[in-house]
Protein backbone atom coordinates (compact mmCIF):
# COMPACT_ATOMS: atom_id res chain seq x y z
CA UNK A 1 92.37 -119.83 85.61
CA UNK A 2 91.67 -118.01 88.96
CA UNK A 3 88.99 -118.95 91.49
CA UNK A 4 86.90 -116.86 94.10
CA UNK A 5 84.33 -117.42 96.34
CA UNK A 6 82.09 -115.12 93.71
CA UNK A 7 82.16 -118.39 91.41
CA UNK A 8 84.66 -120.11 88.65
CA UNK A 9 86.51 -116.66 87.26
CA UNK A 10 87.76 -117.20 82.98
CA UNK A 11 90.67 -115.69 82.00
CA UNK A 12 89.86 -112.99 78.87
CA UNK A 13 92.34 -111.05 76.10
CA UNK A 14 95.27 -111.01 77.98
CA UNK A 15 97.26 -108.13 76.90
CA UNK A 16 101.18 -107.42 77.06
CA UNK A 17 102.95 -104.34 76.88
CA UNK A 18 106.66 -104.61 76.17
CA UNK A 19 106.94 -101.54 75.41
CA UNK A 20 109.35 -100.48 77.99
CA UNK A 21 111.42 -102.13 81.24
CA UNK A 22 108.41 -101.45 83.18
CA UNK A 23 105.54 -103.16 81.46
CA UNK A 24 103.58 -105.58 83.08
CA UNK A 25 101.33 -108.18 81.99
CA UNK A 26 97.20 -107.21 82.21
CA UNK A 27 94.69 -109.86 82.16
CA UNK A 28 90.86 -109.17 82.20
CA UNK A 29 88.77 -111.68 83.94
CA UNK A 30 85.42 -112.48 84.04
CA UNK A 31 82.71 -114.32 85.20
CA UNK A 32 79.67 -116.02 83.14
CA UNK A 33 77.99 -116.52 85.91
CA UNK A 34 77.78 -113.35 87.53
CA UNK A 35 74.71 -112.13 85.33
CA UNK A 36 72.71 -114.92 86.18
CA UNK A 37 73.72 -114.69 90.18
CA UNK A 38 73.00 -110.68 90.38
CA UNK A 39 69.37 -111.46 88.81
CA UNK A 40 69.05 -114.55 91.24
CA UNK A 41 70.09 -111.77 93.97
CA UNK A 42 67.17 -109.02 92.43
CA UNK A 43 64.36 -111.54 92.43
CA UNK A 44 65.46 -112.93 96.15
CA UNK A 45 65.04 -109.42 97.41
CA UNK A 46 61.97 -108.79 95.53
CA UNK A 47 60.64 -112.15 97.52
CA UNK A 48 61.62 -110.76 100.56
CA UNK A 49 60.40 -107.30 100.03
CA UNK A 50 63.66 -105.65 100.31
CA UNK A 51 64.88 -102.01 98.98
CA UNK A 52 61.81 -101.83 97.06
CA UNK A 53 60.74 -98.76 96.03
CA UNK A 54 57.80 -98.11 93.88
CA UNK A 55 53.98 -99.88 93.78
CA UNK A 56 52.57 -100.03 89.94
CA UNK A 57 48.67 -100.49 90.35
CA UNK A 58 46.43 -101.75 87.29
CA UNK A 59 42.66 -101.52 88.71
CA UNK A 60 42.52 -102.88 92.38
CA UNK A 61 46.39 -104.93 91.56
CA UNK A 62 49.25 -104.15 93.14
CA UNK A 63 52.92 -105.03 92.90
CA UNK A 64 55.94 -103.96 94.27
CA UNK A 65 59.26 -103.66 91.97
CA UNK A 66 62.85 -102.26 91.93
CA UNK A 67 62.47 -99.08 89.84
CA UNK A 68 66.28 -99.66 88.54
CA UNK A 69 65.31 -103.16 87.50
CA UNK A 70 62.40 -102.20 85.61
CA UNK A 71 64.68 -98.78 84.40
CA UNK A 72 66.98 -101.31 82.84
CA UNK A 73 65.16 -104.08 80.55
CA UNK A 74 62.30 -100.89 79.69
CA UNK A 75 62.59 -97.99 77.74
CA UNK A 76 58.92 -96.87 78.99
CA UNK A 77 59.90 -97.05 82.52
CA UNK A 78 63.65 -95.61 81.98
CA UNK A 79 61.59 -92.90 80.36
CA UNK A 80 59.34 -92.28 83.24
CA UNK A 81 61.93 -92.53 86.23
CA UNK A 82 64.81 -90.91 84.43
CA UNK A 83 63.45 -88.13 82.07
CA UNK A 84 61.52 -85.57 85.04
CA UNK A 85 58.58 -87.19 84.14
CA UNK A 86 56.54 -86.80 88.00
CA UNK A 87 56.30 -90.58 88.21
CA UNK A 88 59.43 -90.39 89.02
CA UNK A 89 58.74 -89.55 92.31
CA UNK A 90 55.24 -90.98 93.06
CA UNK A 91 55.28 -94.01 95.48
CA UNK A 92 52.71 -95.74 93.61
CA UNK A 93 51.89 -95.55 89.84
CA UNK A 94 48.95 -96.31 88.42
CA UNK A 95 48.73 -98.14 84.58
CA UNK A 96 46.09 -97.60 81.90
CA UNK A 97 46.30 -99.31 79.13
CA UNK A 98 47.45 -102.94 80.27
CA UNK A 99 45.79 -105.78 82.31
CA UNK A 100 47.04 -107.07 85.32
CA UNK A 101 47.55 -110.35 84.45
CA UNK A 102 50.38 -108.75 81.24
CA UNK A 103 51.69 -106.70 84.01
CA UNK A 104 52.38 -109.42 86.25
CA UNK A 105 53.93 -111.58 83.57
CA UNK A 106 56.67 -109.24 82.14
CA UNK A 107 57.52 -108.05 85.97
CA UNK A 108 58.20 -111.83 86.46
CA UNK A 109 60.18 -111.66 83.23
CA UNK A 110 62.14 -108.74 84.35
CA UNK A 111 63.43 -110.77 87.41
CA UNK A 112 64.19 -114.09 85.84
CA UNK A 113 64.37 -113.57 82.25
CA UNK A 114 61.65 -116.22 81.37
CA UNK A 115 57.82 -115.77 80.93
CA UNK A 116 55.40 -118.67 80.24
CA UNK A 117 52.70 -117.68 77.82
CA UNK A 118 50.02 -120.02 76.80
CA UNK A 119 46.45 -119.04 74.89
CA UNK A 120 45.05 -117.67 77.60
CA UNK A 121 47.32 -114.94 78.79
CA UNK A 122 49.31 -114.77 75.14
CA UNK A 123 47.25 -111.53 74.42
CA UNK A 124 47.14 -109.63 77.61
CA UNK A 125 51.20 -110.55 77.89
CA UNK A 126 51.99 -109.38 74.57
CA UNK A 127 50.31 -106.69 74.54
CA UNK A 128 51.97 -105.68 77.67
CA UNK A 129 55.33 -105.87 75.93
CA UNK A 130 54.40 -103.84 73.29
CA UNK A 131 53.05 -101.05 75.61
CA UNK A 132 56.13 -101.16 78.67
CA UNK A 133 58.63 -101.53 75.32
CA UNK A 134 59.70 -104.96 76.34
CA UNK A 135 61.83 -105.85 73.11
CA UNK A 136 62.68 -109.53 74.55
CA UNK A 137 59.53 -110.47 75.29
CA UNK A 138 57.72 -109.10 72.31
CA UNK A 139 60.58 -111.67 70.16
CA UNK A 140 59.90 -114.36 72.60
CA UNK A 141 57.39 -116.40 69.91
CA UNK A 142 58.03 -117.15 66.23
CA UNK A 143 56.76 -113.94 64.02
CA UNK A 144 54.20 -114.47 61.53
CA UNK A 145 55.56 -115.77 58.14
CA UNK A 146 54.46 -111.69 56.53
CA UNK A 147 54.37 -108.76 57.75
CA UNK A 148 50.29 -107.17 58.21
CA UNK A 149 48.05 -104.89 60.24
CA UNK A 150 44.78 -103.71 60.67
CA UNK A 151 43.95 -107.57 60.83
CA UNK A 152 42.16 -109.52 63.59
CA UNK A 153 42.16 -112.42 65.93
CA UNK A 154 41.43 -115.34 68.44
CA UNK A 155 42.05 -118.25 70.05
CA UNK A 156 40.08 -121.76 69.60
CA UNK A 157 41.06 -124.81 71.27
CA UNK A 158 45.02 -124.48 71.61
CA UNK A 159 45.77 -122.26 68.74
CA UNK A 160 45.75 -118.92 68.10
CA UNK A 161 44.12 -117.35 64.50
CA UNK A 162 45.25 -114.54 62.89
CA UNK A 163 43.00 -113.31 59.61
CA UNK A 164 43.65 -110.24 56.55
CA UNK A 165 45.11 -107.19 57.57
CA UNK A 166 46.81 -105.04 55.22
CA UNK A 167 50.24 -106.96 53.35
CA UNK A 168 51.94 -106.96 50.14
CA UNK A 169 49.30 -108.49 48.01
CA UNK A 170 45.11 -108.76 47.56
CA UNK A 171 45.40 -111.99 48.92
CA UNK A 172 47.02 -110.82 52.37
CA UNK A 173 43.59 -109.88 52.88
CA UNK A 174 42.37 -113.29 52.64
CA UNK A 175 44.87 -114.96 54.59
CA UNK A 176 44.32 -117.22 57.95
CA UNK A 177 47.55 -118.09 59.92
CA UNK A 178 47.81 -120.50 62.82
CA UNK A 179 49.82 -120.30 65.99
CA UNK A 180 50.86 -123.55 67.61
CA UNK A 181 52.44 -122.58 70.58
CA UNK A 182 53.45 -126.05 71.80
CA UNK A 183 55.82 -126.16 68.16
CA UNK A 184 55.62 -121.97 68.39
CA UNK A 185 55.29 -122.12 64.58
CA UNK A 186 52.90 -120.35 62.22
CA UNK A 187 51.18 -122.08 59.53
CA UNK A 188 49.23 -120.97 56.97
CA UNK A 189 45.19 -122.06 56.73
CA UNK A 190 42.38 -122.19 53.91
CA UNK A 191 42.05 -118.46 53.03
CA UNK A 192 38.70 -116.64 53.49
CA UNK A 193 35.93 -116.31 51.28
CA UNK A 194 35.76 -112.49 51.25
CA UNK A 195 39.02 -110.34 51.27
CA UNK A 196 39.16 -108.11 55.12
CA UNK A 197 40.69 -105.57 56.79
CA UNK A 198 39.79 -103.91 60.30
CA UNK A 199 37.53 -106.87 60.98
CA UNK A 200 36.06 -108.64 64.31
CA UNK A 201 37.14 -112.26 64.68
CA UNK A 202 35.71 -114.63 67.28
CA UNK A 203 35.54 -117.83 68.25
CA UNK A 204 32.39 -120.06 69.95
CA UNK A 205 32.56 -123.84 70.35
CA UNK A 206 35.33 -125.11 67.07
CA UNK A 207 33.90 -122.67 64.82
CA UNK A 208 36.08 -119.52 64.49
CA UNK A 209 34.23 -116.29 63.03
CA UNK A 210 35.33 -113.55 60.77
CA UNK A 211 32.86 -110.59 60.88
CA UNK A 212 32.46 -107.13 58.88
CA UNK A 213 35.29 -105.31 58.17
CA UNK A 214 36.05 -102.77 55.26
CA UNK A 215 37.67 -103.35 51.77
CA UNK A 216 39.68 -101.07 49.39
CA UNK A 217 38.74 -100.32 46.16
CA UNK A 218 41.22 -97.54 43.82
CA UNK A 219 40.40 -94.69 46.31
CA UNK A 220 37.00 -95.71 47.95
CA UNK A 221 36.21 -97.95 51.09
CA UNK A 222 33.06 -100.62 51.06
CA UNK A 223 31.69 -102.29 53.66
CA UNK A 224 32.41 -106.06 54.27
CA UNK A 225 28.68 -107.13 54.90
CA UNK A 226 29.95 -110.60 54.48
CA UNK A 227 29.89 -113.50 57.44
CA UNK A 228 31.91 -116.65 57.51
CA UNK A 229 33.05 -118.94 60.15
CA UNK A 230 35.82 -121.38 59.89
CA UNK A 231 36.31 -124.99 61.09
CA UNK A 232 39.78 -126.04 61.78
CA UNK A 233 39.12 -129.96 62.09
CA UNK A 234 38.52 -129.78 58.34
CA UNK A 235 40.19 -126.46 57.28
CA UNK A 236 37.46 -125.03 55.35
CA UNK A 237 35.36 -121.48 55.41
CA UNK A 238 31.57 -121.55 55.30
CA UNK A 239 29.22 -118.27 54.90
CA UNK A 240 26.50 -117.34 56.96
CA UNK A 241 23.99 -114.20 56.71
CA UNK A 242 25.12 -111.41 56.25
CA UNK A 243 25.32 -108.38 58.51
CA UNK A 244 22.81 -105.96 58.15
CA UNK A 245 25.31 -102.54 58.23
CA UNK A 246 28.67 -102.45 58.06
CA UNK A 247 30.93 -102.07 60.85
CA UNK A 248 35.05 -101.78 60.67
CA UNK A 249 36.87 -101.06 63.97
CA UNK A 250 34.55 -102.49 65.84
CA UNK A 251 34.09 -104.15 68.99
CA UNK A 252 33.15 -108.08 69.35
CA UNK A 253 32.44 -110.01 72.22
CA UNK A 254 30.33 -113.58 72.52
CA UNK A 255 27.52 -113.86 75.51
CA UNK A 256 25.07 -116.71 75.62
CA UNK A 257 26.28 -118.09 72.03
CA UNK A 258 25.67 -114.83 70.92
CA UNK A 259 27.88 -112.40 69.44
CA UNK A 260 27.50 -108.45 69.43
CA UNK A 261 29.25 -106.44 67.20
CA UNK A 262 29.67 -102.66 68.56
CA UNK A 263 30.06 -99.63 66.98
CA UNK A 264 32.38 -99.11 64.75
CA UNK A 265 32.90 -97.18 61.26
CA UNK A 266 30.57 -97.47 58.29
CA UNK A 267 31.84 -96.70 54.92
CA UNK A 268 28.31 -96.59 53.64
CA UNK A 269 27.39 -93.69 55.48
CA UNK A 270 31.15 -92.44 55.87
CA UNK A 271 30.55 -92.02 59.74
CA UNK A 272 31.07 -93.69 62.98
CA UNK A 273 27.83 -95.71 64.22
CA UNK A 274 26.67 -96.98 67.05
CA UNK A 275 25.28 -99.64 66.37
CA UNK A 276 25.44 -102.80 67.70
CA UNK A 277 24.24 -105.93 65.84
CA UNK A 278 23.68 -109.57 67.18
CA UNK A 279 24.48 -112.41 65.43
CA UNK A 280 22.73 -115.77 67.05
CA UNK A 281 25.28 -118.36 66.30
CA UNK A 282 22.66 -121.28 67.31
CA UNK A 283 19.75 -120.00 64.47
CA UNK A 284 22.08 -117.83 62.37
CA UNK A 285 19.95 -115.03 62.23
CA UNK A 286 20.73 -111.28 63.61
CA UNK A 287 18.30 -110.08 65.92
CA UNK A 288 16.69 -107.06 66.69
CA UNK A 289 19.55 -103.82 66.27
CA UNK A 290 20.43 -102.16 69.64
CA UNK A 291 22.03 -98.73 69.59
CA UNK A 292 24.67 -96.88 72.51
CA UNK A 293 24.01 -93.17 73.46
CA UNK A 294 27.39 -92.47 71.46
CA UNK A 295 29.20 -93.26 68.32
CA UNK A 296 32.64 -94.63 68.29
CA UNK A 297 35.41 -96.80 66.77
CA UNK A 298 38.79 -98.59 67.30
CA UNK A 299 37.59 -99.90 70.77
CA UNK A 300 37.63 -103.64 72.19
CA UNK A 301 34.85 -105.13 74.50
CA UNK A 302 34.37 -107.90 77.16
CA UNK A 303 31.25 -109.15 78.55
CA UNK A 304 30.75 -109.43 82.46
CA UNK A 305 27.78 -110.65 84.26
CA UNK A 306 27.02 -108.52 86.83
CA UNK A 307 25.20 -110.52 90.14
CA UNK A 308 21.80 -108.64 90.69
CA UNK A 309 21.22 -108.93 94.73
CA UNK A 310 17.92 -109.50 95.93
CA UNK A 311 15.89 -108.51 98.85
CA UNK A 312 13.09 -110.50 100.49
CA UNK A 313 10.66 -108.73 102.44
């Protein structure tokens, strides 16, 4: 055992050589504390704003990394500053494609090896991992018990829902799964009424909703016209009416208990729409059809209340 002022040094495969009058006696030492005091080092000079060298901006964000940190735990951004990409030598680089908040989190990550991820910022984190090619966060919470896509989900109360997709089976398509993250374990849930892929799900109050959505048949698509919502005090699915057109792909948001449905593919017409249907959740009736100047598909949607100013006279 050797000591430094660098920390409490281990002694590791000691080798001997005897094969001459000459041979001495090699030792390999190491420290297991080393890794954990050069990322202590990293993050203190990140704090102090020292040897930094490149701003990544998301919208009106902006933080200030190491590019060889971020080089090292990403293949995206060992890509970009080591392959002549021309972010390589831009001072600032601006992100599509991730939200601040997801940024922020894995940067953290990158400098201390731990993230905190709760219902709220699970998504936008995740997500984030999966676009920067974060392997270690992306395997930070337990994976679901099969393997899907082309499902959907939401949160509601302190758990995260997860409904059909695309698995092994018809009744993949059916399937609910619950994330706890205070045990991080999925469970599985009452299955849905009607089998769904490339669905809307969303949540308002304790009711969780599973909207639209196409299903395969031999080699033809229908429409899911079918609505359901699902309680989990008492684990059980209940239908609702039933959309008017059908919509897979589509967009979902909730405003003013309220939830719009937009665009989106229909397999009854075999064409993109853009429609966008209303579902009142408080009368369960859809209201009046609006349409958007354009047709599209595959694309996510937020409501934001904009403050209208007013001027007295």
């Amino acid at each position: 055992m050797a000591e430094s002022d660098g920390g409490d040094f281990a002694s590791k495969h000691p080798q001997n050589s005897m094969a001459n009058k000459n041979s001495t006696l090699r030792c390999t030492f190491s420290a297991p504390s080393h890794s954990a005091t050069l990322l202590q080092g990293l993050s203190v000079l990140r704090a102090q704003g020292q040897l930094l060298d490149v701003v990544l901006a998301v919208n009106e964000e902006r933080f200030q990394v190491h590019k060889a940190v971020l080089a090292a735990c990403s293949d995206y951004f060992r890509a970009m500053f080591t392959g002549g990409m021309r972010e390589s030598n831009q001072d600032t680089i601006e992100l599509k494609g991730l939200s601040a908040r997801g940024l922020k989190h894995i940067i953290d990550f990158a400098y201390s090896a731990e993230v905190t991820l709760d219902l709220d910022c699970i998504q936008d984190v995740l997500g984030a991992a999966v676009f920067l090619q974060m392997v270690p966060v992306w395997t930070y919470v337990e994976p679901l018990k099969r393997r899907i896509w082309g499902h959907a989900g939401t949160p509601c109360g302190e758990k995260l829902y997860i409904s059909g997709g695309y698995g092994v089976s018809l009744d993949d398509k059916k399937t609910l799964h619950c994330y706890d993250p205070a045990s991080d374990q999925w469970d599985f849930r009452a299955p849905m009424n009607e089998p769904r892929v490339l669905h809307a799900m969303i949540s308002n109050r304790d009711r969780v909703y599973a909207l639209g959505g196409r299903m395969d048949h031999v080699d033809r698509c229908f429409d899911v016209l079918a609505v359901e919502y699902y309680i989990p005090e008492n684990d059980q699915w209940t239908t609702v009416s039933p959309m008017r057109a059908g919509q897979s792909e589509a967009g979902c948001c909730l405003l003013d208990r309220k939830i719009y449905i937009v665009g989106g593919y229909n397999w009854h017409l075999n064409n993109v729409t853009s429609i966008v249907q209303v579902y009142n959740t408080e009368t369960d009736e859809w209201e009046r059809d609006l349409h958007f100047p354009e047709s599209f598909a595959g694309i996510a949607c937020t409501p934001i209340i904009i403050p209208q100013n007013t001027t007295q006279r």
